[in-house]
PDB file of N, CA and C in Angstrom:
ATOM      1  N   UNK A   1       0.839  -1.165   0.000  1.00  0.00           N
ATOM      2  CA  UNK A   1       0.000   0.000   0.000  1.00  0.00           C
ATOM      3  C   UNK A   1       0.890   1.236   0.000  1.00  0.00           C
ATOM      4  N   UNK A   2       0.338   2.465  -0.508  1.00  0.00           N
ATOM      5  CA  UNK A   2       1.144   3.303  -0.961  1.00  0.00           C
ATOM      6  C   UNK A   2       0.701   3.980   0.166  1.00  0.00           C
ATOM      7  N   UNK A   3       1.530   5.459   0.892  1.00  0.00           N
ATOM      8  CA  UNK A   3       1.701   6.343   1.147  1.00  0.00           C
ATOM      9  C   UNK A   3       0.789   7.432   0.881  1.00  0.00           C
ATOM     10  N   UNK A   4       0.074   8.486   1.034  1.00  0.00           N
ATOM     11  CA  UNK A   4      -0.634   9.459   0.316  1.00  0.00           C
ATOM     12  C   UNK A   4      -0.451  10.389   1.524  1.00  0.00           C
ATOM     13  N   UNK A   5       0.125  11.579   0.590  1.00  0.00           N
ATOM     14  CA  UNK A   5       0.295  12.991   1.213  1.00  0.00           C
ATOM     15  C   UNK A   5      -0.734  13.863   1.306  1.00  0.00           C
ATOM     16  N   UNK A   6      -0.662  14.889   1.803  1.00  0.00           N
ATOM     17  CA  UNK A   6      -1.526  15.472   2.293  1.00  0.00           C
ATOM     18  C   UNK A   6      -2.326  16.215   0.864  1.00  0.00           C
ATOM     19  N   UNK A   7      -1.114  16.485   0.281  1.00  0.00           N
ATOM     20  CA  UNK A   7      -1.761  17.162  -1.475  1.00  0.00           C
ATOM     21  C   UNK A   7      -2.456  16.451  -1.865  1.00  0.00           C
ATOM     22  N   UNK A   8      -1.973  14.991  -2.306  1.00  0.00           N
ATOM     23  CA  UNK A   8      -2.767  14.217  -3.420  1.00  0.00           C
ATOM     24  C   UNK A   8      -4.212  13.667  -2.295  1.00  0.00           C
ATOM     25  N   UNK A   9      -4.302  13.869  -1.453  1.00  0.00           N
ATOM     26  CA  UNK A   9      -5.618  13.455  -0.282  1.00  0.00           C
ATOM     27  C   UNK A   9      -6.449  14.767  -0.423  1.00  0.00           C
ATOM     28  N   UNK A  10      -6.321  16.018  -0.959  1.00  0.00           N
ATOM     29  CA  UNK A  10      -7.158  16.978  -0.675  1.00  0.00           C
ATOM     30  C   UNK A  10      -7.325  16.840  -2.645  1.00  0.00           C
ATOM     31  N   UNK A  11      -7.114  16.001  -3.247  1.00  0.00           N
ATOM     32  CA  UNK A  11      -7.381  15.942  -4.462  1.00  0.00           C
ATOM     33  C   UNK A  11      -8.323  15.022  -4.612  1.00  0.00           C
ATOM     34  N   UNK A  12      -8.517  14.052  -3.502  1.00  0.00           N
ATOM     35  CA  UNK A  12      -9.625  12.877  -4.001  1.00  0.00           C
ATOM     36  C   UNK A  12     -11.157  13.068  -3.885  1.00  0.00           C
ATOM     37  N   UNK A  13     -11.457  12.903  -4.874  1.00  0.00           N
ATOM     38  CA  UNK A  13     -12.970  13.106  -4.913  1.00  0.00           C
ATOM     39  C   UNK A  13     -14.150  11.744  -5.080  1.00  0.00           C
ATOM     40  N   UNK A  14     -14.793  11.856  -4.468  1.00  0.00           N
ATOM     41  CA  UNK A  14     -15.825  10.425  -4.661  1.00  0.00           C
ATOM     42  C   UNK A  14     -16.399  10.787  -2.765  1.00  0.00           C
ATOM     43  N   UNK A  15     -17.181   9.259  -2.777  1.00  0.00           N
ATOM     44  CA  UNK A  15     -18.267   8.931  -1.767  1.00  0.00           C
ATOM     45  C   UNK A  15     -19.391   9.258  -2.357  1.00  0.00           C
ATOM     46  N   UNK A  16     -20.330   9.595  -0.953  1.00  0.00           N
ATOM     47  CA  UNK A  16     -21.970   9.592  -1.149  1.00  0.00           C
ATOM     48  C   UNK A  16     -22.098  10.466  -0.196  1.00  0.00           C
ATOM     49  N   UNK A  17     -23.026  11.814  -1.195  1.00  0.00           N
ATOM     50  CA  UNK A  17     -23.717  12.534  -0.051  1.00  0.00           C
ATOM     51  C   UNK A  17     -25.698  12.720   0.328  1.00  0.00           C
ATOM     52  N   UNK A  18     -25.943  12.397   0.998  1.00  0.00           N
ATOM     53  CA  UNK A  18     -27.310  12.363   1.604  1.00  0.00           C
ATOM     54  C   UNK A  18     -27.995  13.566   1.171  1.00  0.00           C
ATOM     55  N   UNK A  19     -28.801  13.839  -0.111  1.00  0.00           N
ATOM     56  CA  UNK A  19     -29.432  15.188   0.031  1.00  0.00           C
ATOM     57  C   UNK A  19     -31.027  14.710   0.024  1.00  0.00           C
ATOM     58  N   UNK A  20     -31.955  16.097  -0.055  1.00  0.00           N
ATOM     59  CA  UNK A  20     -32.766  15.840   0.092  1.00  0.00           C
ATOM     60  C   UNK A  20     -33.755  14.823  -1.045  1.00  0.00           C
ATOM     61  N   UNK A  21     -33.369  15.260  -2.299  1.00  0.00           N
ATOM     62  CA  UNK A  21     -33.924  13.873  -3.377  1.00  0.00           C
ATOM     63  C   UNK A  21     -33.875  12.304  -2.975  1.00  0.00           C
ATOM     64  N   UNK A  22     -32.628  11.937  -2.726  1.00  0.00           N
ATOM     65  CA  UNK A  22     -32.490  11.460  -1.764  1.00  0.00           C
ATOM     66  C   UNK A  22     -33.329  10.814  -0.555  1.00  0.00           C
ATOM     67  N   UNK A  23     -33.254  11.781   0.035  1.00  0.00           N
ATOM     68  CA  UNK A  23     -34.377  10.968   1.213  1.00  0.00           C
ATOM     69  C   UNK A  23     -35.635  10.850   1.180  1.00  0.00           C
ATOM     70  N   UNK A  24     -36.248  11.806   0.214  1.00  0.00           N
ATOM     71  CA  UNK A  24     -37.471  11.764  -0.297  1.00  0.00           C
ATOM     72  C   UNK A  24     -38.058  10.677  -1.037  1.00  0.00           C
ATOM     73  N   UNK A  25     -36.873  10.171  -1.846  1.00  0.00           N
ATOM     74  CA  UNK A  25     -37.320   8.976  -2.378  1.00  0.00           C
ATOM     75  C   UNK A  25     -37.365   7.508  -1.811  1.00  0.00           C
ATOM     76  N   UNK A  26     -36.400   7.410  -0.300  1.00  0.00           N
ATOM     77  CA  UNK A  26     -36.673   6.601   0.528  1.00  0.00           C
ATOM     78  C   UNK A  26     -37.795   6.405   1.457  1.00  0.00           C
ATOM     79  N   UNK A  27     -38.460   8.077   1.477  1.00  0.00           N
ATOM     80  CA  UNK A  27     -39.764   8.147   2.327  1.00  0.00           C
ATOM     81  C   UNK A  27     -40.392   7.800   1.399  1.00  0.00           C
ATOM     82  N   UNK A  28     -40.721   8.132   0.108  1.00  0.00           N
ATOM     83  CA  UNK A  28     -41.786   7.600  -0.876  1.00  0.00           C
ATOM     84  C   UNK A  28     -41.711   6.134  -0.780  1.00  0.00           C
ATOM     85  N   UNK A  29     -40.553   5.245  -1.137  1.00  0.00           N
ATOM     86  CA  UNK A  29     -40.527   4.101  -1.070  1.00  0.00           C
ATOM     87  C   UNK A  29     -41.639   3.811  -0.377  1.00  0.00           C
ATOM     88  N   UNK A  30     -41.086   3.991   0.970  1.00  0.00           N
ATOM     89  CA  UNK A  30     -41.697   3.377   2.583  1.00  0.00           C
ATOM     90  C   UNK A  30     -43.190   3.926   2.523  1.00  0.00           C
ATOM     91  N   UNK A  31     -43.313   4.892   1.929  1.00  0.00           N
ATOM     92  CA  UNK A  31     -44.801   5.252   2.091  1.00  0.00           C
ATOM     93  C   UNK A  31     -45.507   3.831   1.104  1.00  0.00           C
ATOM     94  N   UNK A  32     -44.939   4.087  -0.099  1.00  0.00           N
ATOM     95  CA  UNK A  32     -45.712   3.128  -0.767  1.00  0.00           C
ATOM     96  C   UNK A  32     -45.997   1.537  -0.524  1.00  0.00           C
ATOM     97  N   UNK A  33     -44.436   1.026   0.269  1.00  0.00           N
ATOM     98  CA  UNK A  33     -44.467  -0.266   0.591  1.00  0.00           C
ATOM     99  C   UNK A  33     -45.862  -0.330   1.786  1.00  0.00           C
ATOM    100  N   UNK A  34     -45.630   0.665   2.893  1.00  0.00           N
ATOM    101  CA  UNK A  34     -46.933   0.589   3.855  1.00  0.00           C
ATOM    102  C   UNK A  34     -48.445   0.854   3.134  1.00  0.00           C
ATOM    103  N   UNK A  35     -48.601   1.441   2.305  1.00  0.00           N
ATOM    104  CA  UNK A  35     -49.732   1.445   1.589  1.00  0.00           C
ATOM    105  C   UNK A  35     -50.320   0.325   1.169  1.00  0.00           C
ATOM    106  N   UNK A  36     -49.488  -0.184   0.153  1.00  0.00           N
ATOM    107  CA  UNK A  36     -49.577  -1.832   0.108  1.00  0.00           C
ATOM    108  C   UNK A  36     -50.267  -3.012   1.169  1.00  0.00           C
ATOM    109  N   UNK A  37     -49.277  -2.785   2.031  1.00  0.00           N
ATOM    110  CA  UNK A  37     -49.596  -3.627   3.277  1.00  0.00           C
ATOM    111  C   UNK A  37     -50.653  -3.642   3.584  1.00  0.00           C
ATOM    112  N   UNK A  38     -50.949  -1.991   3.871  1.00  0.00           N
ATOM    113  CA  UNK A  38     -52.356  -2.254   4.496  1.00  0.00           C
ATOM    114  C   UNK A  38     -53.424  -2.223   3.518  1.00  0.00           C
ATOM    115  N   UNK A  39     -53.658  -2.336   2.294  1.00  0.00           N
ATOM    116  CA  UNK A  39     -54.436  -3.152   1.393  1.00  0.00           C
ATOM    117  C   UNK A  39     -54.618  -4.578   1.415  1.00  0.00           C
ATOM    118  N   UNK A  40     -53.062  -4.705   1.413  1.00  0.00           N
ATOM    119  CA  UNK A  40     -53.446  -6.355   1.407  1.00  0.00           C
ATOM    120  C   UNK A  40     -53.853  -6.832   2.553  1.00  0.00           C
ATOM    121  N   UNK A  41     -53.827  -5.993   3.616  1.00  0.00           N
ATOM    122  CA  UNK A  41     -54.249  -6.609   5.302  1.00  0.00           C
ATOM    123  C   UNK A  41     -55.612  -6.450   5.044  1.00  0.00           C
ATOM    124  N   UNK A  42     -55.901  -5.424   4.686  1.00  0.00           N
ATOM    125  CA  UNK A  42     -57.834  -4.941   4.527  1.00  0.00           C
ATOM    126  C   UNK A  42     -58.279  -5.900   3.466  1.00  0.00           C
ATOM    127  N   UNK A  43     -57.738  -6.377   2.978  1.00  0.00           N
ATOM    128  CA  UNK A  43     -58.722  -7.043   1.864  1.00  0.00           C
ATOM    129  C   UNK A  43     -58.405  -8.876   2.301  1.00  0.00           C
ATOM    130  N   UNK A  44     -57.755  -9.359   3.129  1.00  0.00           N
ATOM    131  CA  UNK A  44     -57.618 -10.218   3.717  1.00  0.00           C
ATOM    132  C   UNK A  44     -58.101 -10.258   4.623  1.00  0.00           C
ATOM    133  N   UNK A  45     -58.728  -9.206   5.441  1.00  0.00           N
ATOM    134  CA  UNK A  45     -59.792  -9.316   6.688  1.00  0.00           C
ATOM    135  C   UNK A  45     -60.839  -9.197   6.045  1.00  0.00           C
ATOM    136  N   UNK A  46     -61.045  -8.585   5.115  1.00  0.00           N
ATOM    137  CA  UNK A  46     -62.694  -8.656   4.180  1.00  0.00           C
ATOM    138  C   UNK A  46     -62.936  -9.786   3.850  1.00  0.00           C
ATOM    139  N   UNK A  47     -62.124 -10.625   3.558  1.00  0.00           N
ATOM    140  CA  UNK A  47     -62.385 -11.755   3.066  1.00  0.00           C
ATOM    141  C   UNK A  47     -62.576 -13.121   4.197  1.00  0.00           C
ATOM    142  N   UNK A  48     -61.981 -12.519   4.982  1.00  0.00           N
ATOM    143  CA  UNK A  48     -61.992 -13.847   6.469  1.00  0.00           C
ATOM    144  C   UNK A  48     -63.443 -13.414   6.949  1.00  0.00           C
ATOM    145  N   UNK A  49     -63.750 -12.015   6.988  1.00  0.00           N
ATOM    146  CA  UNK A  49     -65.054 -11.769   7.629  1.00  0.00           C
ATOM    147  C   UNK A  49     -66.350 -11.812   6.711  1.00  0.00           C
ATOM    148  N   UNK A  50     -65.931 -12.529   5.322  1.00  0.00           N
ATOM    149  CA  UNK A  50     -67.234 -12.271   4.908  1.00  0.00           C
ATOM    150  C   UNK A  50     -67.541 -11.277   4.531  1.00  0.00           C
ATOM    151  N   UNK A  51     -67.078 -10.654   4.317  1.00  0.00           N
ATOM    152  CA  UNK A  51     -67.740  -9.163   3.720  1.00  0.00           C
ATOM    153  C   UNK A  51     -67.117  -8.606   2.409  1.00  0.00           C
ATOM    154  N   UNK A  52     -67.233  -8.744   1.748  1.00  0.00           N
ATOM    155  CA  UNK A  52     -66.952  -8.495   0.356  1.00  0.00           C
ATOM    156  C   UNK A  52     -67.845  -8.343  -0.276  1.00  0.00           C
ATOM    157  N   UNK A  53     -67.791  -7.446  -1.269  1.00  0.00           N
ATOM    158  CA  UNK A  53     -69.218  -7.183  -1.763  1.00  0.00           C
ATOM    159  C   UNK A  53     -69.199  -8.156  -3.247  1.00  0.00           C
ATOM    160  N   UNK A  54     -70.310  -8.386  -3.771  1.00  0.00           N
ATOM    161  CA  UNK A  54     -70.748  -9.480  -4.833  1.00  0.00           C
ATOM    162  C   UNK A  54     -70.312  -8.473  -6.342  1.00  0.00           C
ATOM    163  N   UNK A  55     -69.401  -9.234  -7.021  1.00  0.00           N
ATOM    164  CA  UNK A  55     -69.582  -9.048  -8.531  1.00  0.00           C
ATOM    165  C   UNK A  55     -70.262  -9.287  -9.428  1.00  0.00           C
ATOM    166  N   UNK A  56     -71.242  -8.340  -9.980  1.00  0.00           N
ATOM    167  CA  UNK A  56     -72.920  -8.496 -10.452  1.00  0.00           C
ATOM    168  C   UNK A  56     -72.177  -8.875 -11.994  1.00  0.00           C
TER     169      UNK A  56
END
């Protein structure tokens, strides 16, 4: 492994920074995955309880 001075270290560029697009699209995720859920929970208790309405 090489050595790196202080110059060529204030030259490196890269990583990951957290902005707000970003997190917005992880809250959307999560919004949408819980949305889901609780569809499929509601329409799986509609169906255990009998209550579903008839397709004419």
């Amino acid at each position: 492994m090489q050595k790196i001075d202080n110059q060529e270290l204030t030259q490196i560029v890269g990583g990951i920074s957290i902005t707000g697009p970003l997190i917005n699209s992880f809250s959307t995720i999560l919004k949408t995955i819980a949305s889901l859920g609780r569809s499929f929970g509601s329409s799986i208790r509609r169906i255990a309880s009998d209550k579903v309405c008839p397709i004419p």
